[in-house]
N, C-alpha and C. Protein backbone atom coordinates (compact mmCIF):
# COMPACT_ATOMS: atom_id res chain seq x y z
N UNK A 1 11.72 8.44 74.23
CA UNK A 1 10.39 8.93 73.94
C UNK A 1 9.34 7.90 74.33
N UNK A 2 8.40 8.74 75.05
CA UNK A 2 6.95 7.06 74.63
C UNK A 2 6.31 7.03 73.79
N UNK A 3 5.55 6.54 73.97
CA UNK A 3 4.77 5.93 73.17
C UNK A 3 3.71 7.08 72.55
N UNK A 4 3.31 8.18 73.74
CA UNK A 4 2.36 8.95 73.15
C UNK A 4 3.50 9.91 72.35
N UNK A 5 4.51 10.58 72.90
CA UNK A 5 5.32 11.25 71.92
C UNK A 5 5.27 11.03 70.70
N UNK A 6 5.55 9.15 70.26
CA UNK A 6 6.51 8.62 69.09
C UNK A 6 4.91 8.42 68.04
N UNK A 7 3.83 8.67 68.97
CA UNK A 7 2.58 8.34 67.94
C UNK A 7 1.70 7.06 68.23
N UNK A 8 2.33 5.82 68.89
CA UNK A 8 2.60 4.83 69.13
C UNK A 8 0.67 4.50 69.98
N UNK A 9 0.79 3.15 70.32
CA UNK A 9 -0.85 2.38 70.44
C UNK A 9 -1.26 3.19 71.55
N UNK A 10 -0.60 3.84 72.65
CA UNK A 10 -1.33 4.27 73.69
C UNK A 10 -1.64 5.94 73.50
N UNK A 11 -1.64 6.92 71.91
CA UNK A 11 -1.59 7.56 71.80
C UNK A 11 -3.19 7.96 71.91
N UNK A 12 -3.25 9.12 72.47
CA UNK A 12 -4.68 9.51 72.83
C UNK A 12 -5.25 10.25 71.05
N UNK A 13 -6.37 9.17 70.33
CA UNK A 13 -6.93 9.62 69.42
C UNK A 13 -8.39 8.45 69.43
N UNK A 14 -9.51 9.47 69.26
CA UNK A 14 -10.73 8.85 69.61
C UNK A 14 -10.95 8.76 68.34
N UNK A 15 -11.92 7.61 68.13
CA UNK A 15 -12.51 6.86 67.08
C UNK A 15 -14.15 7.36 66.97
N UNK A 16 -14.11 7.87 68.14
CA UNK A 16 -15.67 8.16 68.14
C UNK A 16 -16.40 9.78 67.10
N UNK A 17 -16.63 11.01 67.70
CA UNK A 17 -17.71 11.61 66.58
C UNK A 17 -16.71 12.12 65.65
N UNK A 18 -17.13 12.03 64.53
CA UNK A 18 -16.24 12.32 63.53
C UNK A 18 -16.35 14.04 63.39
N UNK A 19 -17.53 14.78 63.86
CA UNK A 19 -17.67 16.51 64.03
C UNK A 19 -17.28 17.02 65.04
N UNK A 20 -16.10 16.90 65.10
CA UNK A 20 -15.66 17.92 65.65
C UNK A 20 -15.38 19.45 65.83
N UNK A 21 -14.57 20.21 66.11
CA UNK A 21 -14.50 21.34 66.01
C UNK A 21 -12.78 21.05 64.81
N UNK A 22 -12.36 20.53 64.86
CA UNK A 22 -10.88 20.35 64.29
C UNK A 22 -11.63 20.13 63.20
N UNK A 23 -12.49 18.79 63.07
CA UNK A 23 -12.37 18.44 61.62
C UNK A 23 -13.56 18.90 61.13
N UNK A 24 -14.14 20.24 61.56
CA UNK A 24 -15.12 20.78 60.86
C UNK A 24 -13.76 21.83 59.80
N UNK A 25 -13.09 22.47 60.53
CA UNK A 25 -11.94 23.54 60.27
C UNK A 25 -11.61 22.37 58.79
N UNK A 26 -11.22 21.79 58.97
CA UNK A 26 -10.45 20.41 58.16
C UNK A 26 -11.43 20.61 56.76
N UNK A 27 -12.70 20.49 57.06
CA UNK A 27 -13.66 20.31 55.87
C UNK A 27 -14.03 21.94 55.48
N UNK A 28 -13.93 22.82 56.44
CA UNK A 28 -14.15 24.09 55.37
C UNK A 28 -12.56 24.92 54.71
N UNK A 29 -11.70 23.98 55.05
CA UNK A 29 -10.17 24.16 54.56
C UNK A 29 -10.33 23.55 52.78
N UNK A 30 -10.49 22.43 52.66
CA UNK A 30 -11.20 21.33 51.49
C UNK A 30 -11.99 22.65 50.87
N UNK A 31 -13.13 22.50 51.26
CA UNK A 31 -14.44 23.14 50.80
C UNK A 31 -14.01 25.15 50.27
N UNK A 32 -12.88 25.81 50.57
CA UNK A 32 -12.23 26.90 50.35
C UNK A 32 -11.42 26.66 48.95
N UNK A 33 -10.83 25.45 49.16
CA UNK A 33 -9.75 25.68 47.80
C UNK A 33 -10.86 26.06 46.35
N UNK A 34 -11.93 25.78 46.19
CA UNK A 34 -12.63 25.96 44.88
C UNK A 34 -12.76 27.78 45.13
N UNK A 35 -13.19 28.28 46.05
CA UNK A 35 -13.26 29.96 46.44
C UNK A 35 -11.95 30.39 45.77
N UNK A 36 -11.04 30.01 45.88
CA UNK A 36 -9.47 30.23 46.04
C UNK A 36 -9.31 30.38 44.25
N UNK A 37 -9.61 29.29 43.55
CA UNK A 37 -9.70 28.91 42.44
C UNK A 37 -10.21 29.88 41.52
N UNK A 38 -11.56 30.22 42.33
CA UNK A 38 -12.60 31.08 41.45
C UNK A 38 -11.82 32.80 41.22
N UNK A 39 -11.51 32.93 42.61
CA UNK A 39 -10.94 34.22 42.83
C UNK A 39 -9.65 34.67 41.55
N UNK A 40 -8.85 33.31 41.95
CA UNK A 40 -7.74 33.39 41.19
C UNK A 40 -7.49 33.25 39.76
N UNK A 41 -8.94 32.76 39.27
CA UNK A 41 -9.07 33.00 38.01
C UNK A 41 -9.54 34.19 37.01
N UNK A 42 -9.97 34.77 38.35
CA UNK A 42 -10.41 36.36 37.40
C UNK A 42 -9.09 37.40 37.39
N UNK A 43 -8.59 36.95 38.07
CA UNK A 43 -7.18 38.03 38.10
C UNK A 43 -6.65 38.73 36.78
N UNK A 44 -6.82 37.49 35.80
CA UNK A 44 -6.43 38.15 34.30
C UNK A 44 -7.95 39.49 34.25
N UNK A 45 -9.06 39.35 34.27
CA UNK A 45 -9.78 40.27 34.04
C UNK A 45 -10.12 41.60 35.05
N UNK A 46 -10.00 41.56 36.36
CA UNK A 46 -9.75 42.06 37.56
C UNK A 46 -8.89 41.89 38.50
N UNK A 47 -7.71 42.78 38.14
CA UNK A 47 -6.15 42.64 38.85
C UNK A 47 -6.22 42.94 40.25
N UNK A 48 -7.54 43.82 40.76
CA UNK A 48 -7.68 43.72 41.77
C UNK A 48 -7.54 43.04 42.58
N UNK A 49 -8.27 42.11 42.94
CA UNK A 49 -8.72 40.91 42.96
C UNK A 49 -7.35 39.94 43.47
N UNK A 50 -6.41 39.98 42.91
CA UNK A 50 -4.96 39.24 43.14
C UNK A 50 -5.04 39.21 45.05
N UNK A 51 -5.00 40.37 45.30
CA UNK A 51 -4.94 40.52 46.96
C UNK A 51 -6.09 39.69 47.35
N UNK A 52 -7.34 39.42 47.17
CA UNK A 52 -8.60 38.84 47.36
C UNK A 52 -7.97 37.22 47.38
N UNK A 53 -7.59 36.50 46.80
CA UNK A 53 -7.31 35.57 46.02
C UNK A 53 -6.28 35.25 46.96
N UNK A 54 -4.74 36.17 47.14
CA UNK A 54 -3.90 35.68 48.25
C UNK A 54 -4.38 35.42 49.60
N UNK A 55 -5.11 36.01 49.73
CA UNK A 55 -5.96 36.30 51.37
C UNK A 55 -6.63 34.94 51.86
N UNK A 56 -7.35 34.27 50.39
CA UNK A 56 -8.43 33.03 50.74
C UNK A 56 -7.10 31.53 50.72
N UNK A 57 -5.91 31.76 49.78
CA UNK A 57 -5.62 31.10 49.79
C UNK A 57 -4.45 30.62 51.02
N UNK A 58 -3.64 31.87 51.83
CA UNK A 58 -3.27 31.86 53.06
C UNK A 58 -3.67 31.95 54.00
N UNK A 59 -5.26 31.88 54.10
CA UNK A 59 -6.18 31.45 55.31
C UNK A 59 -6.14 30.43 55.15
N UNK A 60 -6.43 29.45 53.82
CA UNK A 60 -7.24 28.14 53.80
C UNK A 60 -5.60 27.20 54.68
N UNK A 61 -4.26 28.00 54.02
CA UNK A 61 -3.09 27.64 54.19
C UNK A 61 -2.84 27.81 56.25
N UNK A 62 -3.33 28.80 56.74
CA UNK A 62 -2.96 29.01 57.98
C UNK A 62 -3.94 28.39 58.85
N UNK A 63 -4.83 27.63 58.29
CA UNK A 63 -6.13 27.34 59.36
C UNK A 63 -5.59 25.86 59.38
N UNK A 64 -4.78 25.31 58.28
CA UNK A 64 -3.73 23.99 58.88
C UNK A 64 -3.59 23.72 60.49
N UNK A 65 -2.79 25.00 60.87
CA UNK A 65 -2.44 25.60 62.13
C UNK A 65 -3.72 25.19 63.33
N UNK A 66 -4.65 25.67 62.70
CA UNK A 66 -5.36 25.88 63.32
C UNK A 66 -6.46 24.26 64.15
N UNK A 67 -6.75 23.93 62.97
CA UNK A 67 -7.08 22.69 63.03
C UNK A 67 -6.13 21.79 64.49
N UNK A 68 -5.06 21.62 63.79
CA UNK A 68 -4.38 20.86 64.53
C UNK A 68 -3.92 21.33 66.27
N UNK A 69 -4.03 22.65 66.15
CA UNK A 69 -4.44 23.42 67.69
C UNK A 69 -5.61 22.74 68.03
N UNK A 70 -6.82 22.60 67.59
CA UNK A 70 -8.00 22.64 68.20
C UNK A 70 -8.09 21.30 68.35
N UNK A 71 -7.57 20.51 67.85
CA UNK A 71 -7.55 19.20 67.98
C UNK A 71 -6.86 19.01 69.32
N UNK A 72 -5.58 19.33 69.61
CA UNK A 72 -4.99 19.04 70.69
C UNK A 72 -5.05 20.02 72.27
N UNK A 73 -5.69 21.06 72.14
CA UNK A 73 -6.14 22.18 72.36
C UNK A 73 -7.89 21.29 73.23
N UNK A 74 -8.96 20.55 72.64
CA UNK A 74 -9.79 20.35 72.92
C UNK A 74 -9.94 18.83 73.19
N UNK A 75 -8.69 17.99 72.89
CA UNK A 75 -8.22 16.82 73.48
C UNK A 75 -9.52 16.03 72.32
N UNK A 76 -9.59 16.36 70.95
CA UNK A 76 -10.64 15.91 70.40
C UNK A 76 -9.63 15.16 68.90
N UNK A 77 -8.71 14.74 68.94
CA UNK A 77 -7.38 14.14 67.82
C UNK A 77 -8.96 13.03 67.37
N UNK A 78 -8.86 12.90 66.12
CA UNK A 78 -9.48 11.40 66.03
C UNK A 78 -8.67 10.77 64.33
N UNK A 79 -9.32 10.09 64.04
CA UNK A 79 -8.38 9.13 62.95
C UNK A 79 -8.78 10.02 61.89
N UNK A 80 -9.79 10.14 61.67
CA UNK A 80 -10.25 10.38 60.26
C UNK A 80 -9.46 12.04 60.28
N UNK A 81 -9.32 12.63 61.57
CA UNK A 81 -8.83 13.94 61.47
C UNK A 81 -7.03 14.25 61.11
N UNK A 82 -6.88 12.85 61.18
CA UNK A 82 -5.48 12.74 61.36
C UNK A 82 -5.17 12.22 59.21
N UNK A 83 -6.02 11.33 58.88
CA UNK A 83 -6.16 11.36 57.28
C UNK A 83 -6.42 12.45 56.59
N UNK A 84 -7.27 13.37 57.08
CA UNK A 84 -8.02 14.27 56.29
C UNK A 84 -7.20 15.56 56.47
N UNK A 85 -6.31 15.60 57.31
CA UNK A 85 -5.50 17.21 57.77
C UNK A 85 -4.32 17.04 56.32
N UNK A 86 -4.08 15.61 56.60
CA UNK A 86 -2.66 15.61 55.42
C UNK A 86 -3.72 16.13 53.62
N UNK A 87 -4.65 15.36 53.75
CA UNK A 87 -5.22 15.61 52.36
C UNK A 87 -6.07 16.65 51.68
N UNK A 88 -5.98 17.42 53.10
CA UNK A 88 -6.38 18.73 52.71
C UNK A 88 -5.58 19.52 52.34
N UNK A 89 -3.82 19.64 53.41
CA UNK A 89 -2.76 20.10 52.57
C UNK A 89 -2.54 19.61 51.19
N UNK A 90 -2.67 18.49 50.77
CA UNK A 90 -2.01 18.26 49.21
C UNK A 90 -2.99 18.67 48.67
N UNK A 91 -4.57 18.82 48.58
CA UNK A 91 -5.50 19.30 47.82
C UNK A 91 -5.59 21.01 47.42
N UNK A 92 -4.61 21.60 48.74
CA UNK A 92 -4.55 22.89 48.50
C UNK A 92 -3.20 23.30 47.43
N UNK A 93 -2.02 22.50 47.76
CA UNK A 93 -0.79 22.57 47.43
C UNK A 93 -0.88 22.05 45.74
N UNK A 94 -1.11 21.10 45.48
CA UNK A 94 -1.46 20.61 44.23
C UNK A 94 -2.62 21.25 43.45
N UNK A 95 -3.59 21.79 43.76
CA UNK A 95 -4.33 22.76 42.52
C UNK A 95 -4.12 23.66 42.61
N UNK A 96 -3.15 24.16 43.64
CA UNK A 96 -2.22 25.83 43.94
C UNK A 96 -1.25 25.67 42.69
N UNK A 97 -0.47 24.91 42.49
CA UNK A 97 0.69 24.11 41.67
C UNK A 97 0.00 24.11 40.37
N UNK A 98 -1.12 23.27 40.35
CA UNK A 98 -1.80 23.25 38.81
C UNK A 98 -2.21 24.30 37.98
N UNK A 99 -2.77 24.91 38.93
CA UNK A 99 -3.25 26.46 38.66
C UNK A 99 -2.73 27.18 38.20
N UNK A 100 -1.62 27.56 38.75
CA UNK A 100 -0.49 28.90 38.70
C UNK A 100 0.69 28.25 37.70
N UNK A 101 0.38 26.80 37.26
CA UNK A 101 1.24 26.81 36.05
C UNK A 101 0.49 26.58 34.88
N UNK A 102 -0.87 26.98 35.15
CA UNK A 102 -1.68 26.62 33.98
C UNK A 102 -2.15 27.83 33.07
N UNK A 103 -2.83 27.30 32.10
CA UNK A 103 -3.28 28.84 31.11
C UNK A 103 -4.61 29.76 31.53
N UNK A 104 -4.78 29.72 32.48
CA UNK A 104 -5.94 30.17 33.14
C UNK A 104 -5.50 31.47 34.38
N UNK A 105 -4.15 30.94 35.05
CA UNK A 105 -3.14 32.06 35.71
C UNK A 105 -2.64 33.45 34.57
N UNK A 106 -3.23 34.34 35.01
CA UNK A 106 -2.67 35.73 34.41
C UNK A 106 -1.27 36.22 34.83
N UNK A 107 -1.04 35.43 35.99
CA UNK A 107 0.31 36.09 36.56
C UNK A 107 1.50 35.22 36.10
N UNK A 108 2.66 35.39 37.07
CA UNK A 108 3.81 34.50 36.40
C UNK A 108 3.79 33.22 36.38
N UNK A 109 3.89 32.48 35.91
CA UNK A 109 3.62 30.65 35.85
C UNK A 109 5.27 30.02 37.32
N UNK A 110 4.28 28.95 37.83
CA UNK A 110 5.43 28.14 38.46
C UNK A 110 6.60 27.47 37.64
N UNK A 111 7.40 27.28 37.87
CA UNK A 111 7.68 26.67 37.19
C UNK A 111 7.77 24.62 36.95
N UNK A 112 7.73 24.32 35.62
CA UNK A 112 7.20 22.92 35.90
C UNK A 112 7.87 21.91 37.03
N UNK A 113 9.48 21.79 36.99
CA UNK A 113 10.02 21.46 37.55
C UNK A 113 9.43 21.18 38.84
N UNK A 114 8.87 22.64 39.47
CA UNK A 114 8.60 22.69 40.98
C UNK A 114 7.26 22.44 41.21
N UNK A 115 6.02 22.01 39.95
CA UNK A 115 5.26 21.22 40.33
C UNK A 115 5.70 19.92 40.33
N UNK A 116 5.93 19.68 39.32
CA UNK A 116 6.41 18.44 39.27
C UNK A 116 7.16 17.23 40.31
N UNK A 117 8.09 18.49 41.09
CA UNK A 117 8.29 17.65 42.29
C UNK A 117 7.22 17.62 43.14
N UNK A 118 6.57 18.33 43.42
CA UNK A 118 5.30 18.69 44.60
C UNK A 118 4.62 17.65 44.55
N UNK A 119 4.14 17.59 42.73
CA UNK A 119 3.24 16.27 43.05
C UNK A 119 3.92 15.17 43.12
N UNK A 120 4.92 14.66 42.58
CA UNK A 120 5.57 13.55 43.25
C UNK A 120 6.12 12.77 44.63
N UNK A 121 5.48 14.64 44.97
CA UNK A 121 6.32 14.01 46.43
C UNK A 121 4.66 13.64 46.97
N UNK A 122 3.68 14.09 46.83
CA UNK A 122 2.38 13.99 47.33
C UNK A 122 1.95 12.88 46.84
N UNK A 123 2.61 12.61 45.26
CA UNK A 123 1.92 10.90 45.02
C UNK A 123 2.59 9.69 45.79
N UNK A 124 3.58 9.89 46.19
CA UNK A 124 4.94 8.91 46.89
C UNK A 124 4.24 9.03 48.38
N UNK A 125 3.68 10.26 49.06
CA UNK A 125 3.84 9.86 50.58
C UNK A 125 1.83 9.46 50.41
N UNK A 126 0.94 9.69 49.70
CA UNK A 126 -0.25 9.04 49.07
C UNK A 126 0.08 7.21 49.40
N UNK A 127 0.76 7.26 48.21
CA UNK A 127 0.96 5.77 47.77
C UNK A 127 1.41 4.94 49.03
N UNK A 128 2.41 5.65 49.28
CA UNK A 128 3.14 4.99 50.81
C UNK A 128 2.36 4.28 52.02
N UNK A 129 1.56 5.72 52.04
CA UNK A 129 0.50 5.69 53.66
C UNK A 129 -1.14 4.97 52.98
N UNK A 130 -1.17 4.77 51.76
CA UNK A 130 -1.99 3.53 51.15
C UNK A 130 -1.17 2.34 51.48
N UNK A 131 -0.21 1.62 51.22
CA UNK A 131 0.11 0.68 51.53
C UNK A 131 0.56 0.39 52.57
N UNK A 132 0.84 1.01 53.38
CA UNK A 132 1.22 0.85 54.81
C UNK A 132 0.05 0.16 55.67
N UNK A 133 -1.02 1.50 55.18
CA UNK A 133 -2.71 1.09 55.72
C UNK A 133 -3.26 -0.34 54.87
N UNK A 134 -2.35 -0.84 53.88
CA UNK A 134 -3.35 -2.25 53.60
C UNK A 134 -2.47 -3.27 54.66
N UNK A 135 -1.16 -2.74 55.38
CA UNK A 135 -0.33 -4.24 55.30
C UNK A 135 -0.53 -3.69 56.64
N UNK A 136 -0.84 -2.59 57.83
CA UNK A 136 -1.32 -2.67 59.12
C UNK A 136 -2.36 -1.56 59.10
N UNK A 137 -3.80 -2.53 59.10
CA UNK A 137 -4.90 -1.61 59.26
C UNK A 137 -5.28 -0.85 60.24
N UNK A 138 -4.36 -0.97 61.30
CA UNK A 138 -4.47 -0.26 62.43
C UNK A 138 -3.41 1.24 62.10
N UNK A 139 -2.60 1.48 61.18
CA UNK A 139 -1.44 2.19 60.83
C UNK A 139 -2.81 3.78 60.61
N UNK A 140 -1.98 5.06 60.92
CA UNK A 140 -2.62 5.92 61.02
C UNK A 140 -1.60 6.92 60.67
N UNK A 141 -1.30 7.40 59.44
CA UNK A 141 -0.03 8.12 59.48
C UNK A 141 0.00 9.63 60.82
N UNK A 142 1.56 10.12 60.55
CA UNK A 142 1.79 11.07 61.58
C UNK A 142 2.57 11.67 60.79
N UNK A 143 2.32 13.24 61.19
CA UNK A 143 3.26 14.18 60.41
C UNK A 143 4.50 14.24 60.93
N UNK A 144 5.86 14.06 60.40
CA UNK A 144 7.02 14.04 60.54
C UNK A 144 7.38 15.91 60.37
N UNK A 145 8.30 16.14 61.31
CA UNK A 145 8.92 17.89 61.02
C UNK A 145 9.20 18.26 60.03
N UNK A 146 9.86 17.03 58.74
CA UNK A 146 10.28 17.68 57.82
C UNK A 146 9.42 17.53 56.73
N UNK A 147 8.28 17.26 57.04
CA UNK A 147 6.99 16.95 56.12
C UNK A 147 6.21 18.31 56.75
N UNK A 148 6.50 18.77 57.39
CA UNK A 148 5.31 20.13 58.27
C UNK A 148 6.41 21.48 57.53
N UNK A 149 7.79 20.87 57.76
CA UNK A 149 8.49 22.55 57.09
C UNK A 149 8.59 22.36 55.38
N UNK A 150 8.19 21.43 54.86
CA UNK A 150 8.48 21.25 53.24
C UNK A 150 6.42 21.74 52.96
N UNK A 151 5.80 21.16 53.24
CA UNK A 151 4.30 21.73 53.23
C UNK A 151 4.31 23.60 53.47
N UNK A 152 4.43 23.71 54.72
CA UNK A 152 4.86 25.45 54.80
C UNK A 152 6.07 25.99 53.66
N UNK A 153 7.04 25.69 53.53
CA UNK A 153 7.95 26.36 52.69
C UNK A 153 7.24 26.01 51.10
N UNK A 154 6.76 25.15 50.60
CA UNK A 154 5.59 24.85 49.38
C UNK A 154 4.39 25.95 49.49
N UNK A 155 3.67 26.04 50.59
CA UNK A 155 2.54 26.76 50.64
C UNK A 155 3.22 28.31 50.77
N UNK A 156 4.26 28.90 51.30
CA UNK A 156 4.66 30.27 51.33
C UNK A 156 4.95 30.35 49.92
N UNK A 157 5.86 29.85 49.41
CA UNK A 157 6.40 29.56 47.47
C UNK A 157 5.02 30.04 46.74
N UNK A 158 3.93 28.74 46.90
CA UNK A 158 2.66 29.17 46.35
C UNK A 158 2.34 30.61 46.02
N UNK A 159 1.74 30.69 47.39
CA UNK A 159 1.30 31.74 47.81
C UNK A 159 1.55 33.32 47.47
N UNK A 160 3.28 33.54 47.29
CA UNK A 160 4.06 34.33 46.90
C UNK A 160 3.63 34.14 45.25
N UNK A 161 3.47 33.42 44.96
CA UNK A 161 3.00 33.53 43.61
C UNK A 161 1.47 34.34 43.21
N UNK A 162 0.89 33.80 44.22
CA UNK A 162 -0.40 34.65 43.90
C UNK A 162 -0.29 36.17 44.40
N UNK A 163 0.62 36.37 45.16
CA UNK A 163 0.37 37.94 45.66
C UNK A 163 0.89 38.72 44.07
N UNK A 164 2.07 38.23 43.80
CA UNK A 164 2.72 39.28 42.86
C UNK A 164 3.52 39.19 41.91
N UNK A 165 4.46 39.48 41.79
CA UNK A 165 5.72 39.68 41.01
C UNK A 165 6.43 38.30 41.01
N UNK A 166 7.41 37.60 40.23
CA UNK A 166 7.86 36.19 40.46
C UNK A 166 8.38 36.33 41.68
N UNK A 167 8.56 34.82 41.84
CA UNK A 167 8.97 34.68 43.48
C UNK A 167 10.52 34.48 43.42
N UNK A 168 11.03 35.06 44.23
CA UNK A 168 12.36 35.29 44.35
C UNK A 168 13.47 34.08 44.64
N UNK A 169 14.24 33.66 43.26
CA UNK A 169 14.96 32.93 43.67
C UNK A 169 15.08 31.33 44.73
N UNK A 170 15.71 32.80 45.85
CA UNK A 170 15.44 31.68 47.16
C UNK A 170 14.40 31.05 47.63
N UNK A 171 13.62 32.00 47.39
CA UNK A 171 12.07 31.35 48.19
C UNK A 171 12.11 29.82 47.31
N UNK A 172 12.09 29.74 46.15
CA UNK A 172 11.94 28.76 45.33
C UNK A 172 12.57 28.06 45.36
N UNK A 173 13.70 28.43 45.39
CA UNK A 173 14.98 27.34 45.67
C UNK A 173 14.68 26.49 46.91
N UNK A 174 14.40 27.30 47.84
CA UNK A 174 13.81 26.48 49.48
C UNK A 174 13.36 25.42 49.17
N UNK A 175 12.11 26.37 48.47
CA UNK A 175 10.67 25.09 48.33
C UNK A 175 10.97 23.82 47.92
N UNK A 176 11.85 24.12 46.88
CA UNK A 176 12.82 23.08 45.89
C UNK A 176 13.45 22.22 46.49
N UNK A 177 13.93 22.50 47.32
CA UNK A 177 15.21 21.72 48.04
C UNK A 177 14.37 20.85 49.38
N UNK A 178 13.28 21.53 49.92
CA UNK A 178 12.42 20.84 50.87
C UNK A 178 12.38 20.10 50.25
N UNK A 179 11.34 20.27 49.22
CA UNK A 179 10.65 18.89 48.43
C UNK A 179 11.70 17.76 48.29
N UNK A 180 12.80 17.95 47.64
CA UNK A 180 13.94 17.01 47.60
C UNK A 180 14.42 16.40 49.03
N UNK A 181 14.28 17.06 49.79
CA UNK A 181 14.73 16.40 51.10
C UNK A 181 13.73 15.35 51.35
N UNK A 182 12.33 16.03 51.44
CA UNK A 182 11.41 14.88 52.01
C UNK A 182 11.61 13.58 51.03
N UNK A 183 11.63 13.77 49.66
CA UNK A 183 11.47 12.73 48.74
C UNK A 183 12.57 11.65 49.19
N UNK A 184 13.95 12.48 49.33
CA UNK A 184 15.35 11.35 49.84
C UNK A 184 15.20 11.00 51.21
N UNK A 185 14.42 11.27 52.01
CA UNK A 185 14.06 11.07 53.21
C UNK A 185 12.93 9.54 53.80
C-alpha cells in the first residue's frame, strides 16, 4: 500500500478553508440530532410522528455517506473534516442510545447493556485519538472498516428502534458483537 492508501504524510488533505461543501453536510448532520430529539420525544403523545422521527434520524445517519463522498468526490478532505465526521457519528449514536433508553422514549427501551457498550466504545476510541493527538500533533485519525461497519450496524440497531416494534434479536446481537469486536480490536 502507499502512503496515500495507508493515510500516511503524502495523503492529499488541505488545511486550508474550513467551508466546505463536506463539512458544511458535517455541521448540519451535528445541528439535526436536536430535530431528531424533538421529534422523538413527542411520540408518546403523537404516535404518528414515530415515522417523522425515523426519517430525520436515518438521514442525519445516511448523509455520513454523504459527506465523505463529497469530500473525496470534490478533492476538498481537510483535517478538521476528518475530526468532525467521527464526532458527529458518536453525537448521533450516543443521544440515539441515551434517548431510547431513557424515560422520555414511549417506545421499547434499548437495552442497557447495548448502550453501555456503545458508549464505551466511543469513550475508548475519544480517549485514544486524544492521546495519540497530544504525543503526535501532526496525528489525524482515519476510519478503519471495522469502525465504519460497527457505526452502521449501531446506527441500523438505533434506528430500528425508532421505527417500531423491538428490534429483532439479531439485529442486536450484530450491533452487540460489532461493538465487541471494535473494543478487542
Amino acid at each position: 500500500m502507499t502512503d496515500i492508501e495507508n493515510g500516511g504524510p503524502s495523503a492529499p488533505t488541505r488545511v486550508g478553508p474550513v467551508f466546505t461543501w463536506a463539512n458544511g453536510v458535517t455541521f448540519c448532520r451535528i445541528a439535526a440530532v436536536p430535530l431528531f430529539l424533538a421529534l422523538a420525544s413527542l411520540v408518546a403523545s403523537r404516535p404518528g410522528i414515530r415515522p417523522w422521527a425515523a426519517a430525520v434520524f436515518y438521514a442525519v445517519a445516511l448523509s455520513d455517506w454523504l459527506d465523505g463522498f463529497l469530500a473525496r468526490r470534490l478533492n476538498a478532505e481537510t483535517n478538521l473534516g476528518k475530526i468532525l465526521d467521527p464526532i458527529a457519528d458518536k453525537i448521533l449514536t450516543v443521544t440515539g442510545c441515551l434517548f431510547l433508553a431513557g424515560p422520555y422514549w414511549a417506545g421499547p427501551k434499548i437495552p442497557l447493556y447495548f448502550v453501555v457498550l456503545v458508549i464505551l466504545r466511543d469513550v475508548l476510541i475519544v480517549a485514544g485519538g486524544f492521546l495519540l493527538h497530544r504525543t503526535d500533533r501532526a496525528f489525524v485519525p482515519k476510519a478503519r472498516p471495522i469502525g465504519r461497519v460497527t457505526t452502521f450496524v449501531n446506527l441500523l440497531a438505533i434506528g430500528l428502534y425508532v421505527i417500531g416494534p423491538p428490534v429483532p434479536s439479531p439485529v442486536l446481537a450484530v450491533g452487540t458483537a460489532a461493538g465487541a469486536v471494535l473494543l478487542l480490536s
